[in-house]
PDB file of N, CA and C in Angstrom:
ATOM      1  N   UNK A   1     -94.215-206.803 114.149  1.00  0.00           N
ATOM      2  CA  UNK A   1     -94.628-207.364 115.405  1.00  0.00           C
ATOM      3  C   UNK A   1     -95.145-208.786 115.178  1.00  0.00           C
ATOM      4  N   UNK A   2     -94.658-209.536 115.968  1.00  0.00           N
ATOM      5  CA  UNK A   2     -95.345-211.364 115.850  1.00  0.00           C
ATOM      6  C   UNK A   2     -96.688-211.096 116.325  1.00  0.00           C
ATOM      7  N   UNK A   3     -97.088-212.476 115.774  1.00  0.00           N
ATOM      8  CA  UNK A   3     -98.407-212.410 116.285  1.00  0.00           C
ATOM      9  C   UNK A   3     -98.917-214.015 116.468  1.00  0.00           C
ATOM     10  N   UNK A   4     -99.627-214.562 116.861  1.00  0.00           N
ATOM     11  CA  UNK A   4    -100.602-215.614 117.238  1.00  0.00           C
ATOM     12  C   UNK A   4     -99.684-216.391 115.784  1.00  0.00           C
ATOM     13  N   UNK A   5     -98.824-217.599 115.959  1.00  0.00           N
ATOM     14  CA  UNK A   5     -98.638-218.721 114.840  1.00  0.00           C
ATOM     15  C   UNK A   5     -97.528-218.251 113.739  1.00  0.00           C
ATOM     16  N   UNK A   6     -97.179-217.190 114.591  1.00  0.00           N
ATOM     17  CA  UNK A   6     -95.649-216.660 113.247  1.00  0.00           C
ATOM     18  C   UNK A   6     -94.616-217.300 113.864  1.00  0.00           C
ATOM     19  N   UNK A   7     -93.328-217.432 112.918  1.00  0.00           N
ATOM     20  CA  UNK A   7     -92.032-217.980 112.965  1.00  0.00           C
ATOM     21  C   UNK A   7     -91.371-217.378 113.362  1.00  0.00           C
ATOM     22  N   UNK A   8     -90.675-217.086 114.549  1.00  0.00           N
ATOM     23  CA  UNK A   8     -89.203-216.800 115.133  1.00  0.00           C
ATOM     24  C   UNK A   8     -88.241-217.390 114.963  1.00  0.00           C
ATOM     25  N   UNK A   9     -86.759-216.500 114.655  1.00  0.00           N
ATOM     26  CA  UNK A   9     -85.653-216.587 114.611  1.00  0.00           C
ATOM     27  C   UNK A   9     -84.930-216.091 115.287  1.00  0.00           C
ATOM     28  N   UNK A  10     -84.487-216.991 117.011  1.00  0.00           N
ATOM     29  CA  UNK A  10     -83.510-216.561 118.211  1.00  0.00           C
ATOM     30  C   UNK A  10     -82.139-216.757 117.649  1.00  0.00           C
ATOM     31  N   UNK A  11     -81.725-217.263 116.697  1.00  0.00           N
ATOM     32  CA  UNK A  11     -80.173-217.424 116.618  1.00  0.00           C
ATOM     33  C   UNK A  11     -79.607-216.063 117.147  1.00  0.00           C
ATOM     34  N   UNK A  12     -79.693-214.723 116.812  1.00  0.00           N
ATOM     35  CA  UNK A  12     -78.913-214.156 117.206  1.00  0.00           C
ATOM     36  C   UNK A  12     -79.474-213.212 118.028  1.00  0.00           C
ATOM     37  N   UNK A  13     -79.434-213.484 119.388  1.00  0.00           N
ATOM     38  CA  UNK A  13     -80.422-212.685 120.267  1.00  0.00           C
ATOM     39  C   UNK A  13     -79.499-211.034 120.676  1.00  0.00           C
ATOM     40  N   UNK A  14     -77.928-210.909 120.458  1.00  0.00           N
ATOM     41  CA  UNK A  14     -77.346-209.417 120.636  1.00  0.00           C
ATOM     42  C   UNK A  14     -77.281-208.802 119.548  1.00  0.00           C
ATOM     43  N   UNK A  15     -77.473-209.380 118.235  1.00  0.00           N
ATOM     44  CA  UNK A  15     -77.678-208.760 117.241  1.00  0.00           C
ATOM     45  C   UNK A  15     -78.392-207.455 116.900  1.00  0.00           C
ATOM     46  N   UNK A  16     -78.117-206.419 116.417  1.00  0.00           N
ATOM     47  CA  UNK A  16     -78.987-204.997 116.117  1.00  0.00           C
ATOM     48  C   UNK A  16     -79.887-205.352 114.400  1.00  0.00           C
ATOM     49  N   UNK A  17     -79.500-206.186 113.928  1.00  0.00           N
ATOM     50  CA  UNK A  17     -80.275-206.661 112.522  1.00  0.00           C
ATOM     51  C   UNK A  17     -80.754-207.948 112.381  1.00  0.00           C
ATOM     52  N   UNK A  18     -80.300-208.639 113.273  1.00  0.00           N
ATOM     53  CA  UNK A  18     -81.064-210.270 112.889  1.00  0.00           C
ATOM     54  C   UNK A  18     -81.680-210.584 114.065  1.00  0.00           C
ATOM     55  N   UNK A  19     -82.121-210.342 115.229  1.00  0.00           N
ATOM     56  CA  UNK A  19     -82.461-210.661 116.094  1.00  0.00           C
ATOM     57  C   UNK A  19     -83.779-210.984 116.141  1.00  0.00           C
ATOM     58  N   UNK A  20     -84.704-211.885 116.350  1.00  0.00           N
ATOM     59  CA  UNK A  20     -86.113-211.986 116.262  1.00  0.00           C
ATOM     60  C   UNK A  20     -86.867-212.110 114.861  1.00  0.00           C
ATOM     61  N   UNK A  21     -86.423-212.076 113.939  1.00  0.00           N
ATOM     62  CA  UNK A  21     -86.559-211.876 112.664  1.00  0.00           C
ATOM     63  C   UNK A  21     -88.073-212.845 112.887  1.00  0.00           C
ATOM     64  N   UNK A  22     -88.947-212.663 112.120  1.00  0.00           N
ATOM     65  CA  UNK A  22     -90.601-212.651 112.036  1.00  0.00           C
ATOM     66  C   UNK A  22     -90.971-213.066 110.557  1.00  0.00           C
ATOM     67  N   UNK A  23     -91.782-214.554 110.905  1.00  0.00           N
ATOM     68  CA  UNK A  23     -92.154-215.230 109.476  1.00  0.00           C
ATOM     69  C   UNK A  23     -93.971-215.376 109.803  1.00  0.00           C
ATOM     70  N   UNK A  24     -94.465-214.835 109.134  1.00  0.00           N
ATOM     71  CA  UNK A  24     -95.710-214.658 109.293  1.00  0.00           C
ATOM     72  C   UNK A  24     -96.663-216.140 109.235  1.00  0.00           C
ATOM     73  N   UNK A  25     -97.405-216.431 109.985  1.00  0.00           N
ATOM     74  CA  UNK A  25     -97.867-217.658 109.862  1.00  0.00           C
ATOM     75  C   UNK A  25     -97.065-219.114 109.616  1.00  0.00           C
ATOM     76  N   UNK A  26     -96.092-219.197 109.124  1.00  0.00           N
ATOM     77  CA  UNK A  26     -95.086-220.040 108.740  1.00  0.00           C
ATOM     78  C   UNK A  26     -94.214-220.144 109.428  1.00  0.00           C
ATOM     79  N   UNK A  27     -93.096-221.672 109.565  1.00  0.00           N
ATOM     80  CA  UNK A  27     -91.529-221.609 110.297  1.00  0.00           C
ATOM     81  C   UNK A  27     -90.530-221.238 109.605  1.00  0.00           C
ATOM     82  N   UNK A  28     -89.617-220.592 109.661  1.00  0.00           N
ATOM     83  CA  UNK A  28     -88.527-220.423 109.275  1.00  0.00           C
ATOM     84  C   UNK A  28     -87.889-221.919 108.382  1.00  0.00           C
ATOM     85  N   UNK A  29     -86.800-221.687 107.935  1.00  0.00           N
ATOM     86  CA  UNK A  29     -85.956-222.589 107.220  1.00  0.00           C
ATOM     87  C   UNK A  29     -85.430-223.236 108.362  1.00  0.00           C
ATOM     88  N   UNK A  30     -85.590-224.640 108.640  1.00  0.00           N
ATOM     89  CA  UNK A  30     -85.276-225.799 109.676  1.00  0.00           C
ATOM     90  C   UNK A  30     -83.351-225.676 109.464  1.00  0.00           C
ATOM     91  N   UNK A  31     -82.408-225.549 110.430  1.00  0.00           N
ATOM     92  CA  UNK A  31     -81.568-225.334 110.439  1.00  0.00           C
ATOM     93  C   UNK A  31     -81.250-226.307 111.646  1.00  0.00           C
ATOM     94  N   UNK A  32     -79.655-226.452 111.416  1.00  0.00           N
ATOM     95  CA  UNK A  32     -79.204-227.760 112.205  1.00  0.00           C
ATOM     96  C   UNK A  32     -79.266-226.973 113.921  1.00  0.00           C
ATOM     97  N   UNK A  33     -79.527-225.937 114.406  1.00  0.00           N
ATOM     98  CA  UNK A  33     -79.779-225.486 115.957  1.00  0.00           C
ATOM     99  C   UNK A  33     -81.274-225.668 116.125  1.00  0.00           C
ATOM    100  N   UNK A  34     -81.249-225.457 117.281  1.00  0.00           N
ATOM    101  CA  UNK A  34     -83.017-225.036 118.019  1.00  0.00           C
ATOM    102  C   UNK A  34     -82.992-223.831 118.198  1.00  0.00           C
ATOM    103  N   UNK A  35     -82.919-222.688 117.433  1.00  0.00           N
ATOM    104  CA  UNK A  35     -83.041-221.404 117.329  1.00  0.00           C
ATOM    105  C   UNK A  35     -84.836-220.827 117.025  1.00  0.00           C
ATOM    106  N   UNK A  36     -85.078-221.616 116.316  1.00  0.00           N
ATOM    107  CA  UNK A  36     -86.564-221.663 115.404  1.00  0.00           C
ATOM    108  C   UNK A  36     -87.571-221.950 116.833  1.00  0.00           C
ATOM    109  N   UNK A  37     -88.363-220.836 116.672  1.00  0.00           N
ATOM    110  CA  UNK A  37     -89.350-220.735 117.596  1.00  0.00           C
ATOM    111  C   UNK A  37     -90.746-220.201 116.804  1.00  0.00           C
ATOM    112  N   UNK A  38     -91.613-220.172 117.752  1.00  0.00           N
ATOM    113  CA  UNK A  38     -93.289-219.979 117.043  1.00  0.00           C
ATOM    114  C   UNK A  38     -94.536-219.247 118.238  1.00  0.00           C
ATOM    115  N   UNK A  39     -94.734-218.574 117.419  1.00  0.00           N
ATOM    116  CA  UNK A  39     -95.779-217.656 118.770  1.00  0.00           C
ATOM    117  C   UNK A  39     -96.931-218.501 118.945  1.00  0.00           C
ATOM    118  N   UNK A  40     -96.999-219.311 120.243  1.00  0.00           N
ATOM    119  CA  UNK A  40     -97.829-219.978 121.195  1.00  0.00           C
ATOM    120  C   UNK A  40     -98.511-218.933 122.105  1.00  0.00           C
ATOM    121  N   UNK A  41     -99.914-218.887 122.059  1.00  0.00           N
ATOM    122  CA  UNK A  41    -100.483-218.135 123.548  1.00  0.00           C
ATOM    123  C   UNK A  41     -99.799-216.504 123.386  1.00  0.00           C
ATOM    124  N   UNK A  42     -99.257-216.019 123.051  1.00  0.00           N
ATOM    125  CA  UNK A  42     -98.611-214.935 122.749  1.00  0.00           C
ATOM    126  C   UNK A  42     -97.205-214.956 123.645  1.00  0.00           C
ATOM    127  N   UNK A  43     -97.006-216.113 123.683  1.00  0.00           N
ATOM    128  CA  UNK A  43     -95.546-216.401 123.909  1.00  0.00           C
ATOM    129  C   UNK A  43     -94.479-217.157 123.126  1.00  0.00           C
ATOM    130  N   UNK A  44     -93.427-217.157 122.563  1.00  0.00           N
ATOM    131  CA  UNK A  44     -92.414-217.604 121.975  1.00  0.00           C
ATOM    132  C   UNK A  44     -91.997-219.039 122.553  1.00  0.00           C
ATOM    133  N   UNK A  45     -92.006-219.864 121.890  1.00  0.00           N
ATOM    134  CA  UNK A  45     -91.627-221.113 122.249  1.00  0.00           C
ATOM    135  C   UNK A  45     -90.769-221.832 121.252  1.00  0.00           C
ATOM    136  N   UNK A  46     -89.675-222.484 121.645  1.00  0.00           N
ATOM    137  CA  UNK A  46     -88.809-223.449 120.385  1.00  0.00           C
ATOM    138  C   UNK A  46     -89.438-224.621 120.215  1.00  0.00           C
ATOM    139  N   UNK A  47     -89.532-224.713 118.939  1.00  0.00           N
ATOM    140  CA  UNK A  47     -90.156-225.924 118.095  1.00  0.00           C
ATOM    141  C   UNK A  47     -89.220-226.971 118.557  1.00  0.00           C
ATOM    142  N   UNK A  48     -90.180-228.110 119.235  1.00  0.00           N
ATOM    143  CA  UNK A  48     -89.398-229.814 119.213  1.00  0.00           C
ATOM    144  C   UNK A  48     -88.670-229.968 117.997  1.00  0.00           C
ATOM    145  N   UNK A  49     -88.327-231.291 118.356  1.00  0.00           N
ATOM    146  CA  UNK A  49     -87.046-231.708 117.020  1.00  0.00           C
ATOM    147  C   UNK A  49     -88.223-232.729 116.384  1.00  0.00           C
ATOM    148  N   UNK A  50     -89.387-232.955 117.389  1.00  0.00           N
ATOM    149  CA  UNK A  50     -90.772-233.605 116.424  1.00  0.00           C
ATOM    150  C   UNK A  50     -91.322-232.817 115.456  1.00  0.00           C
ATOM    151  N   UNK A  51     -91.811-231.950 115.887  1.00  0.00           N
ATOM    152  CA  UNK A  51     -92.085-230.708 115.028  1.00  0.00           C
ATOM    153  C   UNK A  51     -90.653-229.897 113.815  1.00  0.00           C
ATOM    154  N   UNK A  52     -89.726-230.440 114.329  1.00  0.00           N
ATOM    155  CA  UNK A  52     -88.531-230.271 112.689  1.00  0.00           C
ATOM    156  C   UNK A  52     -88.686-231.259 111.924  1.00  0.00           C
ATOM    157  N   UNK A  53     -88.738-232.431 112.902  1.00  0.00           N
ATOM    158  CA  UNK A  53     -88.917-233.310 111.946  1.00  0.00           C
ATOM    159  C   UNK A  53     -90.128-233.491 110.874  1.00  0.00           C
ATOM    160  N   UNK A  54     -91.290-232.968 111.756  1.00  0.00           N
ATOM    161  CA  UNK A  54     -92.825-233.283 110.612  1.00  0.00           C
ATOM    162  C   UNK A  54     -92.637-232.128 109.600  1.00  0.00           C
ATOM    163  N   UNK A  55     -91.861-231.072 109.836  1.00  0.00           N
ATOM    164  CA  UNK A  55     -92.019-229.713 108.446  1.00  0.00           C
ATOM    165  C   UNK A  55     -91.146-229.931 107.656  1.00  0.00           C
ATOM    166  N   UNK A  56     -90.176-231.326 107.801  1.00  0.00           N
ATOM    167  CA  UNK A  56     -89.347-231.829 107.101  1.00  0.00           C
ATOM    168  C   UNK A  56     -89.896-233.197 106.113  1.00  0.00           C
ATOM    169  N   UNK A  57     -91.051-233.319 106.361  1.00  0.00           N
ATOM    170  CA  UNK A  57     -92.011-234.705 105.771  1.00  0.00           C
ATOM    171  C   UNK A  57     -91.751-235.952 106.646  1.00  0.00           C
ATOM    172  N   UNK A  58     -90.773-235.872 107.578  1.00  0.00           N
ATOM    173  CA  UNK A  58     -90.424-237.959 107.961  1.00  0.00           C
ATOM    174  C   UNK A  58     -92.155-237.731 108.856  1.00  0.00           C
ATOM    175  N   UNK A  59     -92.411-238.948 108.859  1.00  0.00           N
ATOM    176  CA  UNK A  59     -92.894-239.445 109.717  1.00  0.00           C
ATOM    177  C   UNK A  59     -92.883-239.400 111.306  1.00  0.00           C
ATOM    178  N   UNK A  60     -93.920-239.495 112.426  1.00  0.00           N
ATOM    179  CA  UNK A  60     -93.835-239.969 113.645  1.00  0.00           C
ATOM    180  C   UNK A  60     -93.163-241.267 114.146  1.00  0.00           C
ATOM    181  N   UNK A  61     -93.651-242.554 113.286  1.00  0.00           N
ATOM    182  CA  UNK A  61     -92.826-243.546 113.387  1.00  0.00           C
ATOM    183  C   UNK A  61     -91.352-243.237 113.132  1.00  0.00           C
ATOM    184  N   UNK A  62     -90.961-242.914 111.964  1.00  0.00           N
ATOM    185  CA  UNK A  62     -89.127-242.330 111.545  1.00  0.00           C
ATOM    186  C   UNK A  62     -88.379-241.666 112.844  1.00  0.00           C
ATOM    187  N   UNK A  63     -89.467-240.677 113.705  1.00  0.00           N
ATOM    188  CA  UNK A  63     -89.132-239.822 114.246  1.00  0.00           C
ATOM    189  C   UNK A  63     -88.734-240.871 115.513  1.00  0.00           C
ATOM    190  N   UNK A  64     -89.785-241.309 115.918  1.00  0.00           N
ATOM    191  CA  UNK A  64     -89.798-241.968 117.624  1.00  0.00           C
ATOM    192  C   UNK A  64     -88.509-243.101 117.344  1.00  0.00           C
ATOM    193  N   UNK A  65     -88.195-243.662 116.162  1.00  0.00           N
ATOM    194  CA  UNK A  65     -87.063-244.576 115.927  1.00  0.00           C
ATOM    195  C   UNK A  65     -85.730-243.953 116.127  1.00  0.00           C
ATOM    196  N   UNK A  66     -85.768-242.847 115.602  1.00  0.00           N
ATOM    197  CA  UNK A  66     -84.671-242.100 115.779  1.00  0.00           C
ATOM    198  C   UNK A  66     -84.265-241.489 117.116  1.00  0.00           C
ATOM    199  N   UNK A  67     -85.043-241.182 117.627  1.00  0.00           N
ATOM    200  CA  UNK A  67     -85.509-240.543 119.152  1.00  0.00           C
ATOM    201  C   UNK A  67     -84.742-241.223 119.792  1.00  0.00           C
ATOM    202  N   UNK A  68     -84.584-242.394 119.738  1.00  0.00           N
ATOM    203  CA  UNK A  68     -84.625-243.481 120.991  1.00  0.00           C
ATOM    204  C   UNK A  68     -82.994-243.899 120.947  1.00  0.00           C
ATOM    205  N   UNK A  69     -81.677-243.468 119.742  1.00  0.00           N
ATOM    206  CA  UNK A  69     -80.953-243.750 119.542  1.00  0.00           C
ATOM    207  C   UNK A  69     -80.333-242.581 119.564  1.00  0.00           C
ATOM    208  N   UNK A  70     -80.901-241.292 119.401  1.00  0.00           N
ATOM    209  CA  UNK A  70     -80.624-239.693 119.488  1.00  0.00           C
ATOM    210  C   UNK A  70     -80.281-238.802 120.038  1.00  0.00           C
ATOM    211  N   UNK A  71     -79.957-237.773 121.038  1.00  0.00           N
ATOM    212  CA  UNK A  71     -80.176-236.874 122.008  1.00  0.00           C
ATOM    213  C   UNK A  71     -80.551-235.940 121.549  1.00  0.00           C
ATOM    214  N   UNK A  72     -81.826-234.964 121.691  1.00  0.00           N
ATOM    215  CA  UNK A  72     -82.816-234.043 121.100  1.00  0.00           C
ATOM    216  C   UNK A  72     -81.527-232.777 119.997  1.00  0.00           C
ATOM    217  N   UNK A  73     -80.007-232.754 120.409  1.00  0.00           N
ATOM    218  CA  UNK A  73     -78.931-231.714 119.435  1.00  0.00           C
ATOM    219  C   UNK A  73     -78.994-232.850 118.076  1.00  0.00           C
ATOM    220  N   UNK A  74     -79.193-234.014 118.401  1.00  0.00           N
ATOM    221  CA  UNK A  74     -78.798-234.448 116.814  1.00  0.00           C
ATOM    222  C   UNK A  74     -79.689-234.921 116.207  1.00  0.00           C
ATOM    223  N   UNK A  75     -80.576-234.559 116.836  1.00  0.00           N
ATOM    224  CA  UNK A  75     -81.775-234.800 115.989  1.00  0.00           C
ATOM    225  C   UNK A  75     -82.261-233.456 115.275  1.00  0.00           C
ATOM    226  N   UNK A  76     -82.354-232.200 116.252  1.00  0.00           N
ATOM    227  CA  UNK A  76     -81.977-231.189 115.262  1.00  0.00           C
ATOM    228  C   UNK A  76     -81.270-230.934 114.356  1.00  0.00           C
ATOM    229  N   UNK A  77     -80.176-231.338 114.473  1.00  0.00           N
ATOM    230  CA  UNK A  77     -78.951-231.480 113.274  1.00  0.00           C
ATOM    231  C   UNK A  77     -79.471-232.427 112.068  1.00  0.00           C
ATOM    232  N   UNK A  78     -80.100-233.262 112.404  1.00  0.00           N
ATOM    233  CA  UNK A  78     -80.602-234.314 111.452  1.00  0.00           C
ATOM    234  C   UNK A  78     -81.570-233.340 110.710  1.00  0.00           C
ATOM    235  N   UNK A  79     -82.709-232.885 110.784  1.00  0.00           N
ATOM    236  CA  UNK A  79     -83.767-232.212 110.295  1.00  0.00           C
ATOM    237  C   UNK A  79     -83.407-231.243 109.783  1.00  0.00           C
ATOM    238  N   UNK A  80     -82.112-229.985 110.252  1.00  0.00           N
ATOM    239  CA  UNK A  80     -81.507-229.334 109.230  1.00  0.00           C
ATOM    240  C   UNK A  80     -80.516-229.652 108.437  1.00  0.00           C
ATOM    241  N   UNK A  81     -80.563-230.710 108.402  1.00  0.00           N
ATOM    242  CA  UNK A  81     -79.433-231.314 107.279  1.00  0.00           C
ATOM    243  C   UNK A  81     -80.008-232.168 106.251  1.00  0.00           C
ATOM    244  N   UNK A  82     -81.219-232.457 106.904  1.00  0.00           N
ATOM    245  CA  UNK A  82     -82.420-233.340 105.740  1.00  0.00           C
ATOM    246  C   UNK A  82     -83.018-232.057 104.235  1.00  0.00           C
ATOM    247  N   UNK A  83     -83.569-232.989 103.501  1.00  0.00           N
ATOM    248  CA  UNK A  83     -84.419-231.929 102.528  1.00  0.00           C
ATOM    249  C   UNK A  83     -86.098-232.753 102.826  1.00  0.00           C
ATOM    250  N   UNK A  84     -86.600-231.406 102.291  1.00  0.00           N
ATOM    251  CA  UNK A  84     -87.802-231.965 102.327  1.00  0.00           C
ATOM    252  C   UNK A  84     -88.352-233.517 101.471  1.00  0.00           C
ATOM    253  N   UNK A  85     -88.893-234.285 101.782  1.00  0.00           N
ATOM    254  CA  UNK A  85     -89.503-235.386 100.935  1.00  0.00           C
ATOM    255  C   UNK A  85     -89.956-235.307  99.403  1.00  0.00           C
ATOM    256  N   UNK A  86     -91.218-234.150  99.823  1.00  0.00           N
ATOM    257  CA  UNK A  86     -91.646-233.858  99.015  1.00  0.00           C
ATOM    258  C   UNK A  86     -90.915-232.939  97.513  1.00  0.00           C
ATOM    259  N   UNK A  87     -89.943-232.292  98.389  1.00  0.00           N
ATOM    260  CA  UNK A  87     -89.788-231.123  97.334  1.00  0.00           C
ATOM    261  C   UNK A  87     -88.523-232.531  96.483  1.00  0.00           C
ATOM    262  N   UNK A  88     -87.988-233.327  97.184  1.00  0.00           N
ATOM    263  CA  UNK A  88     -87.022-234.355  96.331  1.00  0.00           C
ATOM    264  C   UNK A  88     -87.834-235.239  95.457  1.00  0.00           C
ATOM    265  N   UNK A  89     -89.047-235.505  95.765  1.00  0.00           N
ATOM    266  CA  UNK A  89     -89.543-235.991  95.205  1.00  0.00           C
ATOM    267  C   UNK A  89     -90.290-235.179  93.656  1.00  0.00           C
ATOM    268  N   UNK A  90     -90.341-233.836  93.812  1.00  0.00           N
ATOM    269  CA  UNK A  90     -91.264-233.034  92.897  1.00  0.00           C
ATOM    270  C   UNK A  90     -89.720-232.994  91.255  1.00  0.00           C
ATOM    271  N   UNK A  91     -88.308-232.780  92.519  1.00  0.00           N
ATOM    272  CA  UNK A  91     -87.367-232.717  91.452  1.00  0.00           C
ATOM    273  C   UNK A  91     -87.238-233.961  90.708  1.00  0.00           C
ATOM    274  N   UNK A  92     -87.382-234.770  91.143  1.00  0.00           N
ATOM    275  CA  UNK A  92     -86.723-236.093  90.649  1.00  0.00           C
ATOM    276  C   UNK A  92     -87.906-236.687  89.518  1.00  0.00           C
ATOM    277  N   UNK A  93     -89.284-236.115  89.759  1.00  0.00           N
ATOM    278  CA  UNK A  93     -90.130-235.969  88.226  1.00  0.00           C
ATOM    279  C   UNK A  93     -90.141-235.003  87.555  1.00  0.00           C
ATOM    280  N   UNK A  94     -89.481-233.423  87.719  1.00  0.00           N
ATOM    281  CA  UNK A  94     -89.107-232.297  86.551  1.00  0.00           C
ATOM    282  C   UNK A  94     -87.918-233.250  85.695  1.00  0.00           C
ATOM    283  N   UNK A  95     -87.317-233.823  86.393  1.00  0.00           N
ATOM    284  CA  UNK A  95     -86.094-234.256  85.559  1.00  0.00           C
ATOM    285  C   UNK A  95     -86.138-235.452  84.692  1.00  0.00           C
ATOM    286  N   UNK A  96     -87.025-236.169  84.909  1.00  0.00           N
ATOM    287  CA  UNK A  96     -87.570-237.272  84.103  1.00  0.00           C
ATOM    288  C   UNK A  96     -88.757-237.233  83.416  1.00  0.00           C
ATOM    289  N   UNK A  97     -89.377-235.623  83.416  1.00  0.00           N
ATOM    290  CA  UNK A  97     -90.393-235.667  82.046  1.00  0.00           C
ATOM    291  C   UNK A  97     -89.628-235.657  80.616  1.00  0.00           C
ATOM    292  N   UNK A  98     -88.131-235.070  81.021  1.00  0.00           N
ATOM    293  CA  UNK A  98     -88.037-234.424  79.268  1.00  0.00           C
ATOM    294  C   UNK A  98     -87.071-235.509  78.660  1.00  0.00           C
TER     295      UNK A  98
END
């Protein structure tokens, strides 16, 4: 059962096995749809493409630049097609300690 700030997964709402799928406190894996939702108020709501974008590391500035040249589908597409900042950044010093 969701609860208050867990991660929903609407991609497949006729589904008998994937339907609603439930990430506890956390979002799901940012994927190029707006499927990814989050228990607000004890209601389900889809995460902005602001909010893909910040669990993706860019920036507000990155974001509102992009915004303005964008329509809210490709900007989702953008954020699931991005990697995180951080985690490129964590690889790119495992690989240059040794």
């Amino acid at each position: 059962m969701a609860e208050e700030c867990d991660g929903i997964d609407t991609a497949y709402p006729f589904s008998k096995t994937r339907r609603g799928r439930v990430q506890k406190n956390m979002a799901h894996t940012i994927t190029t749809d707006d499927s990814k939702g989050v228990v607000d108020n004890y209601r389900i709501r889809k995460l902005t493409p602001k909010e893909c974008w910040r669990l993706m590391g860019c920036s507000d500035e990155d974001f509102e630049k992009a915004e303005q040249v964008n329509s809210n589908t490709q900007l989702y597409k953008q954020a699931g097609n991005a990697i995180v900042v951080d985690v490129l950044e964590a690889i790119f010093k495992q690989m240059f300690l040794k």
